[in-house]
N, C-alpha and C. Protein backbone atom coordinates (compact mmCIF):
# COMPACT_ATOMS: atom_id res chain seq x y z
N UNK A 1 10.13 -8.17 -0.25
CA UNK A 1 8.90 -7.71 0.35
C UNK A 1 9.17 -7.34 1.80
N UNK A 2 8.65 -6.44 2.52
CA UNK A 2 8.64 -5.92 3.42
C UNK A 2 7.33 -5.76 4.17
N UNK A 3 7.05 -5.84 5.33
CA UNK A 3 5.52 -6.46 6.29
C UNK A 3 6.49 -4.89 7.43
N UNK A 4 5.35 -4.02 7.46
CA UNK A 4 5.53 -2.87 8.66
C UNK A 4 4.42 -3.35 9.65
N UNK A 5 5.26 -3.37 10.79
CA UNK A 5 4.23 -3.90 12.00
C UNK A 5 4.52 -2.91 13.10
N UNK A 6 3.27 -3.36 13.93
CA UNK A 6 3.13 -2.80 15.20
C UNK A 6 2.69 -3.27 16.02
N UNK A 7 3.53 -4.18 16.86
CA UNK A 7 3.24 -5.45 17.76
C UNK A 7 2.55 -6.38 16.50
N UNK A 8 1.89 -6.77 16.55
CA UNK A 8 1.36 -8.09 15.56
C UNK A 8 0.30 -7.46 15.01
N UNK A 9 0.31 -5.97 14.56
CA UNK A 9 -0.75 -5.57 13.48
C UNK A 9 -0.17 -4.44 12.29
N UNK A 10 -0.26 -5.41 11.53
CA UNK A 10 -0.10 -4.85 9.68
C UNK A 10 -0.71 -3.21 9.89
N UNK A 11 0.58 -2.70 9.53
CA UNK A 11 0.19 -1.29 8.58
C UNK A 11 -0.04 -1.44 7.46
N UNK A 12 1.55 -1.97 6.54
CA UNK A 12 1.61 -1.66 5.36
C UNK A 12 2.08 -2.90 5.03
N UNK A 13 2.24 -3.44 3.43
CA UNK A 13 3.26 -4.30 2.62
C UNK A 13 3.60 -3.73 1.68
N UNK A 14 5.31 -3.79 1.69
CA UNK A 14 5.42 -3.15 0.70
C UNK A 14 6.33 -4.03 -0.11
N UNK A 15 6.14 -3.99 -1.57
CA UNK A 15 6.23 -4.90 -2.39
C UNK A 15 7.40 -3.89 -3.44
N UNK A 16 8.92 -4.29 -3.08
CA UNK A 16 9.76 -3.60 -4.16
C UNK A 16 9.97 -4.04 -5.42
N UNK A 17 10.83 -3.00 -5.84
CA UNK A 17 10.79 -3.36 -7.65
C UNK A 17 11.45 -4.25 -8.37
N UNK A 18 12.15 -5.14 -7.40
CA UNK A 18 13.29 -6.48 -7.47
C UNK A 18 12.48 -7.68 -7.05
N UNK A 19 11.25 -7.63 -6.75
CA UNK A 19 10.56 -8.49 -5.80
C UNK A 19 10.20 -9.65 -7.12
N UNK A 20 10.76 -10.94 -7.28
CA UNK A 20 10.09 -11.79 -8.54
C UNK A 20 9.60 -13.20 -7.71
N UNK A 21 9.35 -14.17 -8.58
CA UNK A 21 8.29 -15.19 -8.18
C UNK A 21 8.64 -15.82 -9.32
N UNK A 22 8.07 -17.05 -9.22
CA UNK A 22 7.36 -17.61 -10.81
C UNK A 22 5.80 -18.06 -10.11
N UNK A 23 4.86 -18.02 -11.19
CA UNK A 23 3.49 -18.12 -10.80
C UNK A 23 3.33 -16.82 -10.21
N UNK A 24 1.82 -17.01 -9.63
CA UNK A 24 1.22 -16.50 -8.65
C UNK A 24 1.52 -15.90 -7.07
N UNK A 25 1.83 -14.85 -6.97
CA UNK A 25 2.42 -14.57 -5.22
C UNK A 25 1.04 -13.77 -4.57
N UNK A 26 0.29 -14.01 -3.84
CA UNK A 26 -0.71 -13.24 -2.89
C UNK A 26 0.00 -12.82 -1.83
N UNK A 27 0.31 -11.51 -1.68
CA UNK A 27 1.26 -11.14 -0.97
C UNK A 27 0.08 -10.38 0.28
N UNK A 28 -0.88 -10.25 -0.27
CA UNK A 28 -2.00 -9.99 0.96
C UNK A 28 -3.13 -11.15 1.26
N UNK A 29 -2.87 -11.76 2.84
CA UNK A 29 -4.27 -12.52 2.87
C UNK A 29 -5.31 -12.49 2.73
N UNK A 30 -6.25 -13.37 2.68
CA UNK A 30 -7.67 -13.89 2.06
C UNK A 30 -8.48 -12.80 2.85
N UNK A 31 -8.30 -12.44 4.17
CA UNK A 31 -9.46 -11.81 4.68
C UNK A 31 -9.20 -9.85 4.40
N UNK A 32 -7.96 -9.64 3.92
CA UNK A 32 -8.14 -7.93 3.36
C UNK A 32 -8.93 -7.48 2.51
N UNK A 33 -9.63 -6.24 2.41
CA UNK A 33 -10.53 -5.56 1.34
C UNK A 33 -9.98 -5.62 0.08
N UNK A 34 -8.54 -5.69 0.50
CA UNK A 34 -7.94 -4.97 -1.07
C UNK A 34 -6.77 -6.13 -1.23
N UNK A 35 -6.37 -6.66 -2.22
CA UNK A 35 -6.11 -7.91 -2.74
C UNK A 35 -5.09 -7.57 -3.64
N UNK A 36 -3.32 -8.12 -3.13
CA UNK A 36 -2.73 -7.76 -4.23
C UNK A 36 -1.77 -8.83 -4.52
N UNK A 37 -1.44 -9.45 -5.55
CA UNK A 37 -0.81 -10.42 -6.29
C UNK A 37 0.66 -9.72 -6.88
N UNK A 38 1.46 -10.52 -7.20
CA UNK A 38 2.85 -10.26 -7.56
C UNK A 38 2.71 -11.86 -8.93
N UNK A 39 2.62 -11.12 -10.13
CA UNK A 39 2.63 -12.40 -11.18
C UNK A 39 3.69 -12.26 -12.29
N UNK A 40 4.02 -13.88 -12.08
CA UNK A 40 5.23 -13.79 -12.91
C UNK A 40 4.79 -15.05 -14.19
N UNK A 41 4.44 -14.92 -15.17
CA UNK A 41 4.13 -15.61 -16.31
C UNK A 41 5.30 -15.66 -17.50
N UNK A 42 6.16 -17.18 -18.22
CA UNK A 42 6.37 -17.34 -19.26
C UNK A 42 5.46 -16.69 -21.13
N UNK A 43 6.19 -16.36 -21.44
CA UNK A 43 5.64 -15.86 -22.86
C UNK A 43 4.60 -17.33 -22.97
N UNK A 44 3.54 -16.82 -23.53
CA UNK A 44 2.35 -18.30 -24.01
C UNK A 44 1.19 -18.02 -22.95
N UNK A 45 1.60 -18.48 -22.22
CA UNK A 45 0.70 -18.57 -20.61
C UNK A 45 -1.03 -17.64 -20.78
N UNK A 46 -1.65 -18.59 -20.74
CA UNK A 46 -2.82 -18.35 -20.91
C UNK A 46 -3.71 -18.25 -19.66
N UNK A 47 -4.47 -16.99 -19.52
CA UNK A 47 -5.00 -16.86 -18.13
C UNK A 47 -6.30 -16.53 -19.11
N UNK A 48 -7.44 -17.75 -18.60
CA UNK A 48 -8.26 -18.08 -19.17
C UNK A 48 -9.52 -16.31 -18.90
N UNK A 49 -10.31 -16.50 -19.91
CA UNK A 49 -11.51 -15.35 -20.37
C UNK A 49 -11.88 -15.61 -19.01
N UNK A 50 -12.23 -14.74 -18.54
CA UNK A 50 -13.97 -14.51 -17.40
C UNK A 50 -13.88 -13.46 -17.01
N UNK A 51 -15.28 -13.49 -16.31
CA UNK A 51 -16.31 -12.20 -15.66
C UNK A 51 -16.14 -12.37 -14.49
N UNK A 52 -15.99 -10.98 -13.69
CA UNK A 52 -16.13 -11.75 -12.20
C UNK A 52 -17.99 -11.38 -11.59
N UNK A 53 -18.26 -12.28 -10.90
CA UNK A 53 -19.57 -12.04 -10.33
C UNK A 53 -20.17 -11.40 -9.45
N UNK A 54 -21.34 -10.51 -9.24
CA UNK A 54 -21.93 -9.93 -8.44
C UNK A 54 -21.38 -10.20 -6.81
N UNK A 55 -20.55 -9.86 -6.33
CA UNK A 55 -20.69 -10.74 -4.71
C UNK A 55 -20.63 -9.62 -3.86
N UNK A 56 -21.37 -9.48 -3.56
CA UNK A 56 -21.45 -8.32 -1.83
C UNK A 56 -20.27 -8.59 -1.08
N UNK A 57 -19.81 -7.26 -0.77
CA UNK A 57 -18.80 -7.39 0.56
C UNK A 57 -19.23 -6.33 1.47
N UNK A 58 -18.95 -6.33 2.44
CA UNK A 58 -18.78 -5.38 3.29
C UNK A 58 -17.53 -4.64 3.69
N UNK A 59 -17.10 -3.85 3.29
CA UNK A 59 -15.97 -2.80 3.54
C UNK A 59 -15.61 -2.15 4.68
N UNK A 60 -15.55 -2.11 5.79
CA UNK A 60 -15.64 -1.33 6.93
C UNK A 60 -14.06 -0.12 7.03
N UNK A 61 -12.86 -0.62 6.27
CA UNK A 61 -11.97 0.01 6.56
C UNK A 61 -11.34 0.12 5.13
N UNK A 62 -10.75 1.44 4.47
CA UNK A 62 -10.88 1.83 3.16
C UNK A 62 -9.05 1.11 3.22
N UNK A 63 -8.93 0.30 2.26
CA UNK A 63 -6.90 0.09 2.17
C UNK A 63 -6.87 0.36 0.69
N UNK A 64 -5.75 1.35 1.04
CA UNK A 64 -4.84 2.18 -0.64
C UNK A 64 -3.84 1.18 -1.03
N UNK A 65 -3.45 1.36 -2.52
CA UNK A 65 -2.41 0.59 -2.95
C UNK A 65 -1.40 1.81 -3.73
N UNK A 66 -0.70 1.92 -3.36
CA UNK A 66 0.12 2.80 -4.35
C UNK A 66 1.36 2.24 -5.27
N UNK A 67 1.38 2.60 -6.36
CA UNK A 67 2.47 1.82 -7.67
C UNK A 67 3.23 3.27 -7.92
N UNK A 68 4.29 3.33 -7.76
CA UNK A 68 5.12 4.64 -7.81
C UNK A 68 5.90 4.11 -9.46
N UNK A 69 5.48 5.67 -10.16
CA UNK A 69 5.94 5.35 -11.50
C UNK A 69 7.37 6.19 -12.08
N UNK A 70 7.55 6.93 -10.69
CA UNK A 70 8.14 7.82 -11.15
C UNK A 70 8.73 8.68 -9.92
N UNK A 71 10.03 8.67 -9.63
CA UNK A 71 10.45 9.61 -8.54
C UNK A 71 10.51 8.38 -6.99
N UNK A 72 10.40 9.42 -5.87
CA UNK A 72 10.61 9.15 -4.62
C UNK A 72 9.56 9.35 -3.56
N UNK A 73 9.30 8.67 -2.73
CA UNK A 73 7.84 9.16 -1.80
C UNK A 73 8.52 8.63 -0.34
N UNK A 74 8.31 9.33 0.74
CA UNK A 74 8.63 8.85 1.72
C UNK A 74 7.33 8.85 2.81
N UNK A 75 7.27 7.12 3.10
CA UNK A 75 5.83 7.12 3.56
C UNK A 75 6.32 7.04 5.25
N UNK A 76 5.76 7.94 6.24
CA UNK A 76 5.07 7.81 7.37
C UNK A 76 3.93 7.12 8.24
N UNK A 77 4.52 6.38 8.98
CA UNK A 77 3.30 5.44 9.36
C UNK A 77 3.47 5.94 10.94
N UNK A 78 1.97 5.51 11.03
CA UNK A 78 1.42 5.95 12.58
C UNK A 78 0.19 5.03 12.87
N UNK A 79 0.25 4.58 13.88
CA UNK A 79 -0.89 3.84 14.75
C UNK A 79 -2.53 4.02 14.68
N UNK A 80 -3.16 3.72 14.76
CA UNK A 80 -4.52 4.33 14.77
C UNK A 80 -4.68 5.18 15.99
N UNK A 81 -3.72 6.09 16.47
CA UNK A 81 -4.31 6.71 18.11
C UNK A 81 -2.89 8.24 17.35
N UNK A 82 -2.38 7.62 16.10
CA UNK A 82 -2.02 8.66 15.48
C UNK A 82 -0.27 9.02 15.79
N UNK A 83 -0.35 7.83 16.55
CA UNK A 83 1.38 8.10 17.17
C UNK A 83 2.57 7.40 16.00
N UNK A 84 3.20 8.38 15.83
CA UNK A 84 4.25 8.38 14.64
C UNK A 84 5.39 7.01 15.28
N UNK A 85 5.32 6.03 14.12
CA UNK A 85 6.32 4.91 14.42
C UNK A 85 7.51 5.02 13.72
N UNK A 86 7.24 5.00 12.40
CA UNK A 86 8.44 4.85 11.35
C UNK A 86 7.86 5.33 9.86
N UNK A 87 9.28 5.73 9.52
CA UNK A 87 9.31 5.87 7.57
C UNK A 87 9.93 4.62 6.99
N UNK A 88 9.29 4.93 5.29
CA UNK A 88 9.90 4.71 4.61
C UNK A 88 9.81 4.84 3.56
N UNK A 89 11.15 4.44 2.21
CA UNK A 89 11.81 5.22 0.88
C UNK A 89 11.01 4.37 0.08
N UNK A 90 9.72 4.90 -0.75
CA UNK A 90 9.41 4.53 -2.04
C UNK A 90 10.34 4.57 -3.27
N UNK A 91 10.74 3.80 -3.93
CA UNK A 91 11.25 3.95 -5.24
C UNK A 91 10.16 3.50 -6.74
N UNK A 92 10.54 4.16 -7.80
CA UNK A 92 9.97 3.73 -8.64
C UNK A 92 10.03 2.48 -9.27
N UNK A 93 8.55 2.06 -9.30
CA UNK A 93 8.58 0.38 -9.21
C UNK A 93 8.22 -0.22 -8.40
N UNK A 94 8.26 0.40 -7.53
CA UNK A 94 7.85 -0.42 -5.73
C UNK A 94 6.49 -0.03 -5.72
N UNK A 95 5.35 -0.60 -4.82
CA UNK A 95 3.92 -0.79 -4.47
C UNK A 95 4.00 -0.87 -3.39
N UNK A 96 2.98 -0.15 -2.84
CA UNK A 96 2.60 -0.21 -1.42
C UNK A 96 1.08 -0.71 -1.01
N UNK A 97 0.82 -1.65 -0.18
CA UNK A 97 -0.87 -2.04 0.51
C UNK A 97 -0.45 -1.09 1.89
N UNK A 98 -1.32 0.15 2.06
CA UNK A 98 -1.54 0.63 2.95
C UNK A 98 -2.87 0.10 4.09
N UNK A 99 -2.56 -0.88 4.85
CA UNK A 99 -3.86 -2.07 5.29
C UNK A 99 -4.51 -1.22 6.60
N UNK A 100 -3.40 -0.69 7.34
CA UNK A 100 -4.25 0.27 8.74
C UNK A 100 -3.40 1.15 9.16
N UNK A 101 -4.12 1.70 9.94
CA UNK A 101 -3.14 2.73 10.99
C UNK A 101 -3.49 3.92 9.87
N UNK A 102 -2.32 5.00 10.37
CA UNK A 102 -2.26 6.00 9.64
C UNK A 102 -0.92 6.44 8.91
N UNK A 103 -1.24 6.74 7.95
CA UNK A 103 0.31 7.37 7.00
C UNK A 103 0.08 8.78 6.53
N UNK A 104 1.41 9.30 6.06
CA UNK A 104 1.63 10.48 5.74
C UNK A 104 2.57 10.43 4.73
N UNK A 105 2.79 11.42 3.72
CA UNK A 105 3.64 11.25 2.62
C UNK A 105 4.53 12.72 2.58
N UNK A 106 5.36 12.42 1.95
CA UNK A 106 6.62 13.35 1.61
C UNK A 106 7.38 13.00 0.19
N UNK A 107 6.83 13.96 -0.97
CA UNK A 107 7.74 13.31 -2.45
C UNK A 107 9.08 14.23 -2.00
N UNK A 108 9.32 13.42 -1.80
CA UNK A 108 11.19 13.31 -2.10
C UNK A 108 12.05 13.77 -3.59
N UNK A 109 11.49 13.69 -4.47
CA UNK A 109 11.72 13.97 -5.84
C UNK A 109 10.44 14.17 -6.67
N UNK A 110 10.34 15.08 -7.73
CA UNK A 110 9.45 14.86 -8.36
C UNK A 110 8.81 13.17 -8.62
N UNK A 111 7.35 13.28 -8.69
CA UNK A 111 6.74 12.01 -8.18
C UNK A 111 5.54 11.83 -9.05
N UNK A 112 5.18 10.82 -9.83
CA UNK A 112 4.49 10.26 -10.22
C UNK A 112 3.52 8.86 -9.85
N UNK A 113 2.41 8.47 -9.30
CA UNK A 113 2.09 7.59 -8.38
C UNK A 113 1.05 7.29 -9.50
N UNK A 114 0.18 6.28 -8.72
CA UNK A 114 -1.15 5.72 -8.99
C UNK A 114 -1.77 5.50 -7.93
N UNK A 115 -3.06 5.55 -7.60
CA UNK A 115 -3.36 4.98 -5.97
C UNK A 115 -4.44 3.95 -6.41
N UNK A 116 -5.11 2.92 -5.93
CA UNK A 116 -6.34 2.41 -5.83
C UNK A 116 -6.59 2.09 -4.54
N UNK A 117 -7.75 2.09 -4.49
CA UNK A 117 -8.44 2.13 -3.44
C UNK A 117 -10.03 1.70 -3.34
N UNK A 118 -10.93 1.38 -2.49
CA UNK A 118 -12.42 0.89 -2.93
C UNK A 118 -12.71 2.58 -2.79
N UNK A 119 -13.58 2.45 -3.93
CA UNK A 119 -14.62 3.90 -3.82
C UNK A 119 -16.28 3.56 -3.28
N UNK A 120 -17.22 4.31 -3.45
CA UNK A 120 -16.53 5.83 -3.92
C UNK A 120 -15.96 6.67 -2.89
N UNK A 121 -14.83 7.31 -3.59
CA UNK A 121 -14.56 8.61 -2.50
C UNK A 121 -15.61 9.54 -1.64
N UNK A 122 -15.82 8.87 -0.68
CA UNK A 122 -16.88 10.29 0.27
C UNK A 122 -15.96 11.31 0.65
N UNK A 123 -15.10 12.09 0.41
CA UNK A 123 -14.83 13.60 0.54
C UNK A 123 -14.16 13.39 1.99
N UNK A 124 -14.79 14.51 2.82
CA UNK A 124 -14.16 14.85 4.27
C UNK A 124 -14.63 13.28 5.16
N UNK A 125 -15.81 12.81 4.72
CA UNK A 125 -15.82 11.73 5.67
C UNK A 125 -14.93 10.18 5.36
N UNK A 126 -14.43 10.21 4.52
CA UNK A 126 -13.58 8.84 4.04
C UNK A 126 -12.50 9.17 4.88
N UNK A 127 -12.16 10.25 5.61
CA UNK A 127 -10.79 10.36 6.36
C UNK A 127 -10.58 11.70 7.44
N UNK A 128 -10.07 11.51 8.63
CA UNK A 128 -9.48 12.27 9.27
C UNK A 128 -7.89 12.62 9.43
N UNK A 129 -8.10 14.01 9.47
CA UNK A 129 -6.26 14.55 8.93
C UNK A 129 -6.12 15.13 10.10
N UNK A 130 -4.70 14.66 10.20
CA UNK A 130 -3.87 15.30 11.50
C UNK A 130 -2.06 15.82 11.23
N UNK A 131 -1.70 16.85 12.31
CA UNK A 131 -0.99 16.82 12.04
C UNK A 131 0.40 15.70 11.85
N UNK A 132 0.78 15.99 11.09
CA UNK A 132 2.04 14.70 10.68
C UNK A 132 3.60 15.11 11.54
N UNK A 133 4.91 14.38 11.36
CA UNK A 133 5.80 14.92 11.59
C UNK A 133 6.83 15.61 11.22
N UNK A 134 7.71 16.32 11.91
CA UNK A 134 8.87 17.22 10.89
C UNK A 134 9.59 16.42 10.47
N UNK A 135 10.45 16.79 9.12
CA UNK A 135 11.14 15.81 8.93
C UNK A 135 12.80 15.42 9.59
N UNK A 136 12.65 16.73 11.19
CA UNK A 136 13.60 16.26 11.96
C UNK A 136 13.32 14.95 12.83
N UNK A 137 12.24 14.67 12.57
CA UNK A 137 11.24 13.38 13.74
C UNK A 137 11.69 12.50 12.71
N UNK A 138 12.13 12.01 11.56
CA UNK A 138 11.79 11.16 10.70
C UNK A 138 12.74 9.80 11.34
N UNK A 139 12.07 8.46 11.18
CA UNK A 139 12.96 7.58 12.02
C UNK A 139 12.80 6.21 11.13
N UNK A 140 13.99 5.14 10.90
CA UNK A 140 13.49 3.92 10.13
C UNK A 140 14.03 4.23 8.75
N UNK A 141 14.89 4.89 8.82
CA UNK A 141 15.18 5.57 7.43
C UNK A 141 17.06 5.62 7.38
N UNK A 142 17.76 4.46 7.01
CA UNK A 142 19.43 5.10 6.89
C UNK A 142 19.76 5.95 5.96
């Protein structure tokens, strides 16, 4: 697992395709929108029936998860004021919690993804686009 920082604030976690456990791993804390686990269960293992319940949250900041199924993605991260820090090499298998700041993408190979995210999608207002960098700027990357 891998934690991208900027001074002491989370961009991203990124969770590779070698990454194992036994049990339960919460690889994002209790107070993020978006909630992601790493589970490792024996054949048998019973994860009991239920519903989950009505509970209000408040959302203020939208966080993506991406599961790459296929190919290469090279993610760009930038600050919330938009200033380009560092990349890095998605492989297939690997997951990403995109938690703040800003990113930019580049498939590297033909690419197959998944994203989640809280909806619904509001269109132009769920996000502001800027320009990104060349990939002579690219840095964080051997």
């Amino acid at each position: 697992m891998e934690v991208i920082k900027k001074k002491d604030k989370t961009l991203a976690i990124i969770v590779r395709d070698d990454h194992q456990c036994d049990g339960i791993d919460f690889v994002t804390p209790g107070e993020y929108s978006q909630q992601v686990a790493y589970m490792h269960h024996p054949k048998g293992k019973v994860i009991a029936a239920h519903v989950h319940n009505l509970v209000h949250r408040n959302v203020v900041l939208t966080q993506e998860v991406l599961f790459i199924k296929k190919g290469k993605l090279r993610v760009d991260f930038y600050d919330e004021y938009k200033d380009y820090l560092e990349s890095r090499i998605l492989n297939a298998g690997d997951v990403i919690l995109l938690v703040s700041g800003g990113h930019g993408f580049k498939a590297l190979e033909e690419l197959e993804m998944i994203e989640v995210k809280q909806g619904p999608y509001a269109g132009d207002a769920d996000k502001e686009r800027f320009e990104g960098i060349d990939d002579s700027e690219v840095k964080g990357i051997e």
